[in-house]
Protein backbone atom coordinates (compact mmCIF):
# COMPACT_ATOMS: atom_id res chain seq x y z
CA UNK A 1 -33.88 -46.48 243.80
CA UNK A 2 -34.08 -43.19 245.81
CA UNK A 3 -30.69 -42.30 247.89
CA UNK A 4 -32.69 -43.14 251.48
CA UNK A 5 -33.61 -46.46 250.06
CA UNK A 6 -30.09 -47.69 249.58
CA UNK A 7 -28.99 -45.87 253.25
CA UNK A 8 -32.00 -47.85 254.76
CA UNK A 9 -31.23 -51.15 253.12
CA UNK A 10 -27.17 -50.61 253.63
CA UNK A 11 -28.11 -50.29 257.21
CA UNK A 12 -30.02 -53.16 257.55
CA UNK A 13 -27.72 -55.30 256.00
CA UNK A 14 -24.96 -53.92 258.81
CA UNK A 15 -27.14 -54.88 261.21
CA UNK A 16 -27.96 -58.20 260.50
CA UNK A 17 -24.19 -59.39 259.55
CA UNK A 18 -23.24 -57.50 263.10
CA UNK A 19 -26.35 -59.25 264.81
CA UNK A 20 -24.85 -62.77 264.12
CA UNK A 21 -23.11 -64.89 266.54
CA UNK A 22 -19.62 -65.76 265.45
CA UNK A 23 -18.75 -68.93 265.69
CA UNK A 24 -15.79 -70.44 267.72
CA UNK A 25 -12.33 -69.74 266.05
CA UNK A 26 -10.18 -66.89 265.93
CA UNK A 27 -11.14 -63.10 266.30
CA UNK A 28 -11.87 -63.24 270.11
CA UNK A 29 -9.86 -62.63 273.37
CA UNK A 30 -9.92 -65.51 274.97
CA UNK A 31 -6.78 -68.17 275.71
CA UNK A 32 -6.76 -71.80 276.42
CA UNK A 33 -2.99 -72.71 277.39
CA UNK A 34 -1.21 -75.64 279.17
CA UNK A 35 1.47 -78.10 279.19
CA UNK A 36 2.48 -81.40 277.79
CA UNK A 37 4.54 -84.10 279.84
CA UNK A 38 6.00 -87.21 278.68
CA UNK A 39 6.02 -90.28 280.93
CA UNK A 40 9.19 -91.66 281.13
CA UNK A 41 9.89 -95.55 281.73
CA UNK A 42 12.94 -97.69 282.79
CA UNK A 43 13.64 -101.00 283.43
CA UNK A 44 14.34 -101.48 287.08
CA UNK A 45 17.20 -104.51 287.31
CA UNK A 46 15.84 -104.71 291.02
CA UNK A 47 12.23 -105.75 290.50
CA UNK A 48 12.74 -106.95 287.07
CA UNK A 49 9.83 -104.51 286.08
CA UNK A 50 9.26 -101.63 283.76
CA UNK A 51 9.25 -98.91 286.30
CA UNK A 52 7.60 -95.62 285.84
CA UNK A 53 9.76 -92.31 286.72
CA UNK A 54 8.94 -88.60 287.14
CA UNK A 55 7.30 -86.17 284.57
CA UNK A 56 9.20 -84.53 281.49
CA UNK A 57 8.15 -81.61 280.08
CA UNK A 58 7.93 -82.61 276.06
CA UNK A 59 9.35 -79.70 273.78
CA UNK A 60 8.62 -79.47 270.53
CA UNK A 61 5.42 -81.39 270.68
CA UNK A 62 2.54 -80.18 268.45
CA UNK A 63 -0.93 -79.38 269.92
CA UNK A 64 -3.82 -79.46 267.71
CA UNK A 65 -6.95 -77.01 268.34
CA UNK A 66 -10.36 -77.96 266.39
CA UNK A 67 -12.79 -74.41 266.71
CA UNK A 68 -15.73 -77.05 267.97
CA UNK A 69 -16.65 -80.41 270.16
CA UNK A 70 -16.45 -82.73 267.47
CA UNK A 71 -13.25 -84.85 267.68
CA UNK A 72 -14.10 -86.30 264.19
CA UNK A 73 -13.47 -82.79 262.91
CA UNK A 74 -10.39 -81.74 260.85
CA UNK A 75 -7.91 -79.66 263.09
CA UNK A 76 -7.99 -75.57 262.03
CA UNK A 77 -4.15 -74.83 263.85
CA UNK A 78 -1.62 -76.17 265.70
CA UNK A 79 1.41 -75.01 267.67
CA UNK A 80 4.60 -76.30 269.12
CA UNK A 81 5.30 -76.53 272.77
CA UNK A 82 8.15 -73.98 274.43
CA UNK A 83 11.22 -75.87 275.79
CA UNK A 84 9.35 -75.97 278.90
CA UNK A 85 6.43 -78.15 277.38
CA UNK A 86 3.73 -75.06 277.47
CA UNK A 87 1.57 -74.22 275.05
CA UNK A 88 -1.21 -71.27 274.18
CA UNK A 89 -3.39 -70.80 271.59
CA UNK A 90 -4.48 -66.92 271.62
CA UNK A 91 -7.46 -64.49 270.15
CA UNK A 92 -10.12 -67.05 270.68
CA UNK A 93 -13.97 -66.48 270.06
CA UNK A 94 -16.69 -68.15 272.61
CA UNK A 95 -17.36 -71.19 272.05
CA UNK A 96 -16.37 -74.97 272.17
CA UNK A 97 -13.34 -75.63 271.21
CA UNK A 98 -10.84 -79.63 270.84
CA UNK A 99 -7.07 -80.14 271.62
CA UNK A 100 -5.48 -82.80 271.19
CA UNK A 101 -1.51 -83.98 271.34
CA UNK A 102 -0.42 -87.71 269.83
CA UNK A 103 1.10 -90.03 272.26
CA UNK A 104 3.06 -93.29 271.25
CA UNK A 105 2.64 -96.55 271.80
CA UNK A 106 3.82 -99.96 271.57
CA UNK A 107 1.10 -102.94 271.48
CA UNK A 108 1.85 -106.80 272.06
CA UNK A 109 3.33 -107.47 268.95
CA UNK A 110 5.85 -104.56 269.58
CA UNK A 111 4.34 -102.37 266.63
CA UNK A 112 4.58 -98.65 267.35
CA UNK A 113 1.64 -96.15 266.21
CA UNK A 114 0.67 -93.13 267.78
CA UNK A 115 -2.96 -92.44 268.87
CA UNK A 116 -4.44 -89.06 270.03
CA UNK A 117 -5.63 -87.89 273.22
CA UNK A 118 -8.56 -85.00 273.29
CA UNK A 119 -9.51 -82.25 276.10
CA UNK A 120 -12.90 -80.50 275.70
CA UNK A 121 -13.24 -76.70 276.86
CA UNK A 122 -15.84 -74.13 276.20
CA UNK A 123 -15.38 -70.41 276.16
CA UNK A 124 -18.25 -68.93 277.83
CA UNK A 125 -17.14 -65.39 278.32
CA UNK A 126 -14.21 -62.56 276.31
CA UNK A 127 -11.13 -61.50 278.13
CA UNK A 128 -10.91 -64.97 279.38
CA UNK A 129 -7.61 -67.41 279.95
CA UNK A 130 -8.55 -71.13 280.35
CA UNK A 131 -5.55 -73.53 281.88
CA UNK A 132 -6.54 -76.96 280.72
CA UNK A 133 -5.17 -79.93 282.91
CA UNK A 134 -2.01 -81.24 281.58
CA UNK A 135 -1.44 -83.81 278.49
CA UNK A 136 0.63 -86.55 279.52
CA UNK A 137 1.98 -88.76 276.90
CA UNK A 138 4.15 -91.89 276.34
CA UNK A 139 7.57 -91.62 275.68
C-alpha cells in the first residue's frame, strides 16, 4: 500500500473510534454523591411500642454504583461512607447509572437478612454534580 493510503485509512479509523458514544462508567466529569442514614428504634416502656427516633448518619456503609438502569446487573465499584454518612462517586460519563446500599431486617420468625435498596439517576450533561435523595436504612 502507498504511504497516503495508510494516512487515509489511519485517519478514518481515528475518527470512527472518536465518533462513538461512550458508554456510562468512568472517564467523565460528572458526580452523583449523597448520604446514608440509619433508622434507629427503641422500645418505649411508656407505650409499650417499638418507637422510632431521629436519623443517624451510617459510617462505614458501602454504596454500590452499577454504570446502567438495570438493577439485575453486577455492581462495577463501590465506596465507603465518610464518618458523616456521605458518599461520592467521581469522573462519571453520561449516562444511566444504579446505587444501591443493603439495609437489615428482621421478618416474623426473627431471621435477619439484608435486602438492597436502589436509586436511579441519569447523567445528561459533563461538568455535572447530581445529589441523590438520601438512603435510609434499618439499623
Amino acid at each position: 500500500k502507498s504511504f497516503m493510503s495508510r494516512i487515509i485509512t489511519l485517519l478514518l479509523v481515528v475518527f470512527f473510534v472518536s465518533s462513538c458514544e461512550k458508554e456510562a462508567g468512568e472517564g467523565g466529569t460528572s458526580t452523583i454523591q449523597g448520604s446514608v442514614y440509619k433508622l434507629s428504634t427503641y422500645y418505649n416502656v411508656l407505650t409499650q411500642q417499638v418507637d422510632t427516633i431521629s436519623y443517624q448518619l451510617d459510617s462505614k456503609k458501602d454504596v454500590y454504583i452499577i454504570y446502567s438502569d438495570n438493577e439485575n446487573d453486577f455492581y462495577d465499584d463501590n465506596v465507603e461512607t465518610n464518618w458523616n454518612g456521605q458518599y461520592r462517586f467521581e469522573y462519571l460519563r453520561k449516562g444511566n447509572y444504579t446505587l444501591f446500599v443493603y439495609s437489615d431486617s428482621t421478618d416474623a420468625l426473627n431471621l435477619s437478612y439484608e435486602y438492597p435498596i436502589f436509586k436511579h439517576v441519569k447523567i445528561d450533561a459533563n461538568n455535572s454534580t447530581f445529589n441523590l435523595s438520601d438512603f435510609v436504612i434499618n439499623d
